[in-house]
Protein backbone atom coordinates (compact mmCIF):
# COMPACT_ATOMS: atom_id res chain seq x y z
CA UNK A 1 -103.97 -74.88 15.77
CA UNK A 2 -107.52 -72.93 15.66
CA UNK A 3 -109.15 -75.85 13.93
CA UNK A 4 -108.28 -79.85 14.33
CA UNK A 5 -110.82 -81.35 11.71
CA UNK A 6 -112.41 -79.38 9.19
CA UNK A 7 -115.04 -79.74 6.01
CA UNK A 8 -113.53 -77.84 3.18
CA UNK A 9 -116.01 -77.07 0.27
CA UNK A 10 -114.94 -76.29 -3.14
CA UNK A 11 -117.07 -75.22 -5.91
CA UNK A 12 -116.62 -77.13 -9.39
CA UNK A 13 -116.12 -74.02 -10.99
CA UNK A 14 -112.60 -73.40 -9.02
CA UNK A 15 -111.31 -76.73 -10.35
CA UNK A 16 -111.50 -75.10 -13.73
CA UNK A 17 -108.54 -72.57 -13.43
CA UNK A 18 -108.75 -70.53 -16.48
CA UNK A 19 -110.84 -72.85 -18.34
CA UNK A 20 -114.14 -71.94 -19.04
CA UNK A 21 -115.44 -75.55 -18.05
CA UNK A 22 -113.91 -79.19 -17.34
CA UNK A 23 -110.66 -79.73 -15.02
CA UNK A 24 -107.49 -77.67 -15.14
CA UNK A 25 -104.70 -80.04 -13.67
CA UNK A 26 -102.39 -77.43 -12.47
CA UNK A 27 -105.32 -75.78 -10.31
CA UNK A 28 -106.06 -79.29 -9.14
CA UNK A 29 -102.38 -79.78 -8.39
CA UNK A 30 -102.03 -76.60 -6.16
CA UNK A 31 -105.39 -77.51 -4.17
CA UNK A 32 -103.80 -81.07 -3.64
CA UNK A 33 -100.64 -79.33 -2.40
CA UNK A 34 -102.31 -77.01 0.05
CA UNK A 35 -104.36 -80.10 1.97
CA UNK A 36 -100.61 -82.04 1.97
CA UNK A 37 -99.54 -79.31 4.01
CA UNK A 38 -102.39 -78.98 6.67
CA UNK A 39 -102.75 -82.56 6.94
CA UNK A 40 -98.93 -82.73 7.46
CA UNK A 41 -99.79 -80.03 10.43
CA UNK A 42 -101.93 -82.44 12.14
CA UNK A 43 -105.43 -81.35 10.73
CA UNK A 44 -108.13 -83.93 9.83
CA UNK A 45 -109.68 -82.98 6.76
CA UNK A 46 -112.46 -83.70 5.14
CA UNK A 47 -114.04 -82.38 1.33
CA UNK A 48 -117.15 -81.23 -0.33
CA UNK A 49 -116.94 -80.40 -3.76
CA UNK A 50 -119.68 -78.92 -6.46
CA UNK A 51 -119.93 -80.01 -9.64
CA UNK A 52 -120.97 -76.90 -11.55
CA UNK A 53 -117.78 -76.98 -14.15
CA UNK A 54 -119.29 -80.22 -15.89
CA UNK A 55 -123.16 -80.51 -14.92
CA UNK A 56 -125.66 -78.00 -13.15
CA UNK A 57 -129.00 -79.80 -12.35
CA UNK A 58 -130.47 -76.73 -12.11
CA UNK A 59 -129.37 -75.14 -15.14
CA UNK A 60 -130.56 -78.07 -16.97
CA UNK A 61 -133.88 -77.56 -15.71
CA UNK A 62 -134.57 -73.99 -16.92
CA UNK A 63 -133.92 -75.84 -20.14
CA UNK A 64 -136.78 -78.41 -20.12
CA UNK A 65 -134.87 -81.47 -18.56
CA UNK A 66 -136.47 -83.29 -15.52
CA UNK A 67 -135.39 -81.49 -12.40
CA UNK A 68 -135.03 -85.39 -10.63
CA UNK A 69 -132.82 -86.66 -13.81
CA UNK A 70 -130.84 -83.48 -13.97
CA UNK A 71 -130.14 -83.70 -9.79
CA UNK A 72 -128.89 -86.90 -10.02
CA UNK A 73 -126.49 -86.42 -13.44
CA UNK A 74 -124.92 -83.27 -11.14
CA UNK A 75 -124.49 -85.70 -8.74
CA UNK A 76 -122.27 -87.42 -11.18
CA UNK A 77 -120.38 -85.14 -11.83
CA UNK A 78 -119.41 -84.44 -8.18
CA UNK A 79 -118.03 -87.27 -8.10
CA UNK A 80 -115.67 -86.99 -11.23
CA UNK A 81 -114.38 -83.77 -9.58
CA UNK A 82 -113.48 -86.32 -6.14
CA UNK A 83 -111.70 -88.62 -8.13
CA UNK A 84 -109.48 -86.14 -9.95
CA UNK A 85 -109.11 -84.87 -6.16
CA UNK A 86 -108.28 -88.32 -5.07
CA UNK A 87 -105.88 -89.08 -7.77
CA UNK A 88 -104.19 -85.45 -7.46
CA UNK A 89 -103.86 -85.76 -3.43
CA UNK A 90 -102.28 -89.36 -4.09
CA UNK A 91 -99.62 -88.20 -6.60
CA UNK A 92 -98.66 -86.01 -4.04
CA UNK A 93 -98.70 -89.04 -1.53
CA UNK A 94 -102.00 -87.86 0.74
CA UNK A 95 -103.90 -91.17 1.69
CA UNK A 96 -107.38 -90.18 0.64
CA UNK A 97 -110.60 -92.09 0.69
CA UNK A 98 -113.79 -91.09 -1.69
CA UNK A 99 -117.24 -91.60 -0.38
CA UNK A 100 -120.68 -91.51 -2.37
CA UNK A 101 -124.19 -91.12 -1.33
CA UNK A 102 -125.08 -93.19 -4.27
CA UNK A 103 -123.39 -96.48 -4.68
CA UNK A 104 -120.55 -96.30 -7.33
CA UNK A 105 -118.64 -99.39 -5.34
CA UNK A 106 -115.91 -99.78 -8.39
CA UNK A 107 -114.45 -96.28 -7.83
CA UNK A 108 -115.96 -95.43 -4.71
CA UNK A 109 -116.89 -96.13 -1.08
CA UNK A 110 -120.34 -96.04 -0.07
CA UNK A 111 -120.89 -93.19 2.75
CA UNK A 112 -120.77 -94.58 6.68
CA UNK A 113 -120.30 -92.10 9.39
CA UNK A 114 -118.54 -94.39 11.49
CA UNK A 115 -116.24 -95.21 8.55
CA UNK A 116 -115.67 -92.21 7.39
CA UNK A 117 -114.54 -90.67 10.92
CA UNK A 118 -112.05 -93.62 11.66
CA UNK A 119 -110.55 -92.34 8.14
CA UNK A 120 -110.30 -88.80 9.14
CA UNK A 121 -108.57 -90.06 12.80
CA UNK A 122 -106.57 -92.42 10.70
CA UNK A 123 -104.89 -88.74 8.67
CA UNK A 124 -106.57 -89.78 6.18
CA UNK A 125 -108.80 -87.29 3.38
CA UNK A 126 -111.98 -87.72 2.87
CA UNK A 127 -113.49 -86.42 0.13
CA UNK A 128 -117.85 -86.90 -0.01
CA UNK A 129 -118.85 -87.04 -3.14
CA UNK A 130 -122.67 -87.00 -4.50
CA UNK A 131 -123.56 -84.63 -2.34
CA UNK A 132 -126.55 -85.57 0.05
CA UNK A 133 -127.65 -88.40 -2.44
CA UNK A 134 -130.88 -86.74 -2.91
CA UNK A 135 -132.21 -84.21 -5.57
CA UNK A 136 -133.34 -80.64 -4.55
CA UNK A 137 -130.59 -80.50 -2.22
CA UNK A 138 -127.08 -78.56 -3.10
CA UNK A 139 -123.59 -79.23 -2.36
CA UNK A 140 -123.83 -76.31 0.01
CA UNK A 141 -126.64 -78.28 1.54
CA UNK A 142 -124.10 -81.08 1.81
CA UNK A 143 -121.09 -79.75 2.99
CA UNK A 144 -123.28 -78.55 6.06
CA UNK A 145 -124.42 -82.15 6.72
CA UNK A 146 -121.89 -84.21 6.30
CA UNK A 147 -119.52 -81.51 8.60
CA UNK A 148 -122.36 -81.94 11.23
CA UNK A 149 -122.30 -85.60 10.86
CA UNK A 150 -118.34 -86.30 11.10
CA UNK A 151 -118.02 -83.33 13.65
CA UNK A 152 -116.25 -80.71 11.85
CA UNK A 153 -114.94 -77.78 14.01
CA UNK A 154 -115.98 -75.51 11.09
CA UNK A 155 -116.64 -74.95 7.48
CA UNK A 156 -114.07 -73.24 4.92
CA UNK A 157 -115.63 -72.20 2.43
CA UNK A 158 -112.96 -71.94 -0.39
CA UNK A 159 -113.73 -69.24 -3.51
CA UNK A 160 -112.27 -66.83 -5.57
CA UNK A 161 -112.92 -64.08 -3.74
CA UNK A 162 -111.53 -63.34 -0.36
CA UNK A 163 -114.56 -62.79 2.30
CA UNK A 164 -117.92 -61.77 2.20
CA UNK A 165 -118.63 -58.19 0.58
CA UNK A 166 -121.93 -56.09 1.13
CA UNK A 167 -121.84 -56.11 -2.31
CA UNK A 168 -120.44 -58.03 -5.32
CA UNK A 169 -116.63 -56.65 -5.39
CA UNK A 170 -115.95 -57.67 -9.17
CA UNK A 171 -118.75 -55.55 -9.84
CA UNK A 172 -119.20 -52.41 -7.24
CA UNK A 173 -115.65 -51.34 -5.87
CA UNK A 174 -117.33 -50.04 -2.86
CA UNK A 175 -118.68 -53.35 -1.59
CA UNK A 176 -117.43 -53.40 2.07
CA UNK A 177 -115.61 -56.77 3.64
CA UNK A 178 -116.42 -58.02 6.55
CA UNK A 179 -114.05 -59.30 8.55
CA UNK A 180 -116.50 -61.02 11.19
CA UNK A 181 -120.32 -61.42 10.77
CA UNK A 182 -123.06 -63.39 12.61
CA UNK A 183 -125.45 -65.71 10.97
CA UNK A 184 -128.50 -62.87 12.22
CA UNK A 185 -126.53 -59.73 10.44
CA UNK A 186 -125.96 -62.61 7.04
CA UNK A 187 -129.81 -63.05 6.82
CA UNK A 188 -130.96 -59.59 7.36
CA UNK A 189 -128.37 -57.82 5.39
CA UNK A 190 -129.85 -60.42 2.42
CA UNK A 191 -126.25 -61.74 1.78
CA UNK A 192 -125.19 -64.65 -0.37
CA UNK A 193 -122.93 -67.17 1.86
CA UNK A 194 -124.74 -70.30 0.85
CA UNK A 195 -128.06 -71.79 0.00
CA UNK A 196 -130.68 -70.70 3.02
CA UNK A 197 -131.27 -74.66 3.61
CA UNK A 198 -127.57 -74.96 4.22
CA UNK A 199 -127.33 -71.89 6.07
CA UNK A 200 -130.18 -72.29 8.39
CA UNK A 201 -128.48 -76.06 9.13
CA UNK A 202 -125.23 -74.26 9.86
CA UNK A 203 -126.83 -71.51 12.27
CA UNK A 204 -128.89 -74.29 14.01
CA UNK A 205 -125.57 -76.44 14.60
CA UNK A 206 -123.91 -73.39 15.60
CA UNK A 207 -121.42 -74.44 13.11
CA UNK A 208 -118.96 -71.72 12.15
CA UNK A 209 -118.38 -70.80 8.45
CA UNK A 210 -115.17 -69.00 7.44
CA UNK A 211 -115.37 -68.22 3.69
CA UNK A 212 -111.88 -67.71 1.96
CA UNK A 213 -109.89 -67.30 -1.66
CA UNK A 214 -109.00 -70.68 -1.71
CA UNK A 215 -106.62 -69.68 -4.93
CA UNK A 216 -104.19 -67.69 -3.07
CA UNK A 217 -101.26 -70.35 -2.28
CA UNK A 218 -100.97 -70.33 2.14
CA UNK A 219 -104.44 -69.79 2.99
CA UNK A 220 -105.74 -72.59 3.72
CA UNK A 221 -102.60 -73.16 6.27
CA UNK A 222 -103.48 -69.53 7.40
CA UNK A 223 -107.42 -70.44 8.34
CA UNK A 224 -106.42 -73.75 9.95
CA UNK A 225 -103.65 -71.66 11.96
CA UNK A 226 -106.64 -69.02 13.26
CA UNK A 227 -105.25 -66.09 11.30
CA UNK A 228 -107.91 -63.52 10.06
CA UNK A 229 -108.66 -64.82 6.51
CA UNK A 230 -112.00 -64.36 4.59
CA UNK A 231 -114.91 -63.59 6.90
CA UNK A 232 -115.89 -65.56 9.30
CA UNK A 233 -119.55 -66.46 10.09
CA UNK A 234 -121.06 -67.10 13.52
CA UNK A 235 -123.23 -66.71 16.44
């Protein structure tokens, strides 16, 4: 095994399939599905997930709305997207614990470290929801932390495309993959991994990031198991 505890991060957006917003249960199912198996291989997982397919704080303030307020009601919706995680890892019988940054202590556990690794050693899933609990900061931003925090061998970054391209590859079909990058070549080439505050966390922690098509069925197992998936991101 390449990897014995890891922080995936999801966007919102992949929970919504072929939607064109909300939750599509059969996507939902398939992500649950993929976890069962890693954490059946011994992995210690933990999960970051956006909340982009019901509520973008930033979005909202381009349109007029208070940048604070519209943080805080993403935030929200982060954590909608963790329980319908929750509930689809426990139909498929994955114990699974959500944590918030913001107290929600009738769906949720608040977030302790301490707590939150015994889960993970325990096989346990934990999912973070809320991100860092503070506006102006992105899930990205989160993901970074809380994998720093609860000592995450690495970061999989799970999206519908399958690596990191010089170039948008839904748009210019000469965009080059790279199989391997470091964090340096990332900054000066000007590509888009994550949001520079997360990044520049990530490179300080020399904390790899391996970014993946999380929709592909086996993947996942594939990146846990060291195989060359996605692009990987380090010193």
């Amino acid at each position: 095994m390449a990897y014995k505890r890891i922080l995936l991060k999801l966007s919102g957006e992949a929970l919504m399939g072929e939607r064109t917003h909300g939750i599509d249960p059969k996507r939902l199912s398939e992500y649950a599905q993929d976890i069962k198996e890693i954490v059946g291989m011994g992995v210690e997982v933990a999960v970051v997930i956006g909340g982009g397919n019901i509520f973008r704080g930033v979005a909202a303030a381009s349109n007029g709305m208070d940048r604070v307020q519209g943080d805080y009601m993403g935030m929200l919706a982060t954590c909608i997207n963790g329980m319908a995680l929750q509930s689809a890892l426990e139909d498929a019988e994955v114990p699974t614990r959500l944590q918030t940054a913001i107290k929600i202590e009738a769906v949720a556990e608040p977030y302790i470290k301490r707590r939150a690794v015994r889960h993970l050693q325990k096989g346990r899933v934990v999912i973070f929801g809320a991100g860092t609990g503070n506006p102006f900061f992105t899930t990205d931003s989160a993901a970074v932390l809380r994998a720093i925090e609860v000592g995450a061998d690495v970061i999989l970054k799970g999206t519908r495309v399958d690596g990191i391209y010089s170039a948008d590859p839904e748009k210019d079909k000469t965009a080059e993959k790279f199989e391997h990058i470091s964090f340096k070549d990332v900054l000066s080439k000007g590509l888009k991994v994550m949001d520079s505050t997360a990044f520049t966390l990530s490179q300080e922690n020399e904390l790899p990031i391996i970014v993946f098509d999380m929709n592909k069925p086996g993947n996942l197992k594939k990146v846990v198991k060291g195989e060359s998936i996605g692009t990987l991101v380090n010193l």
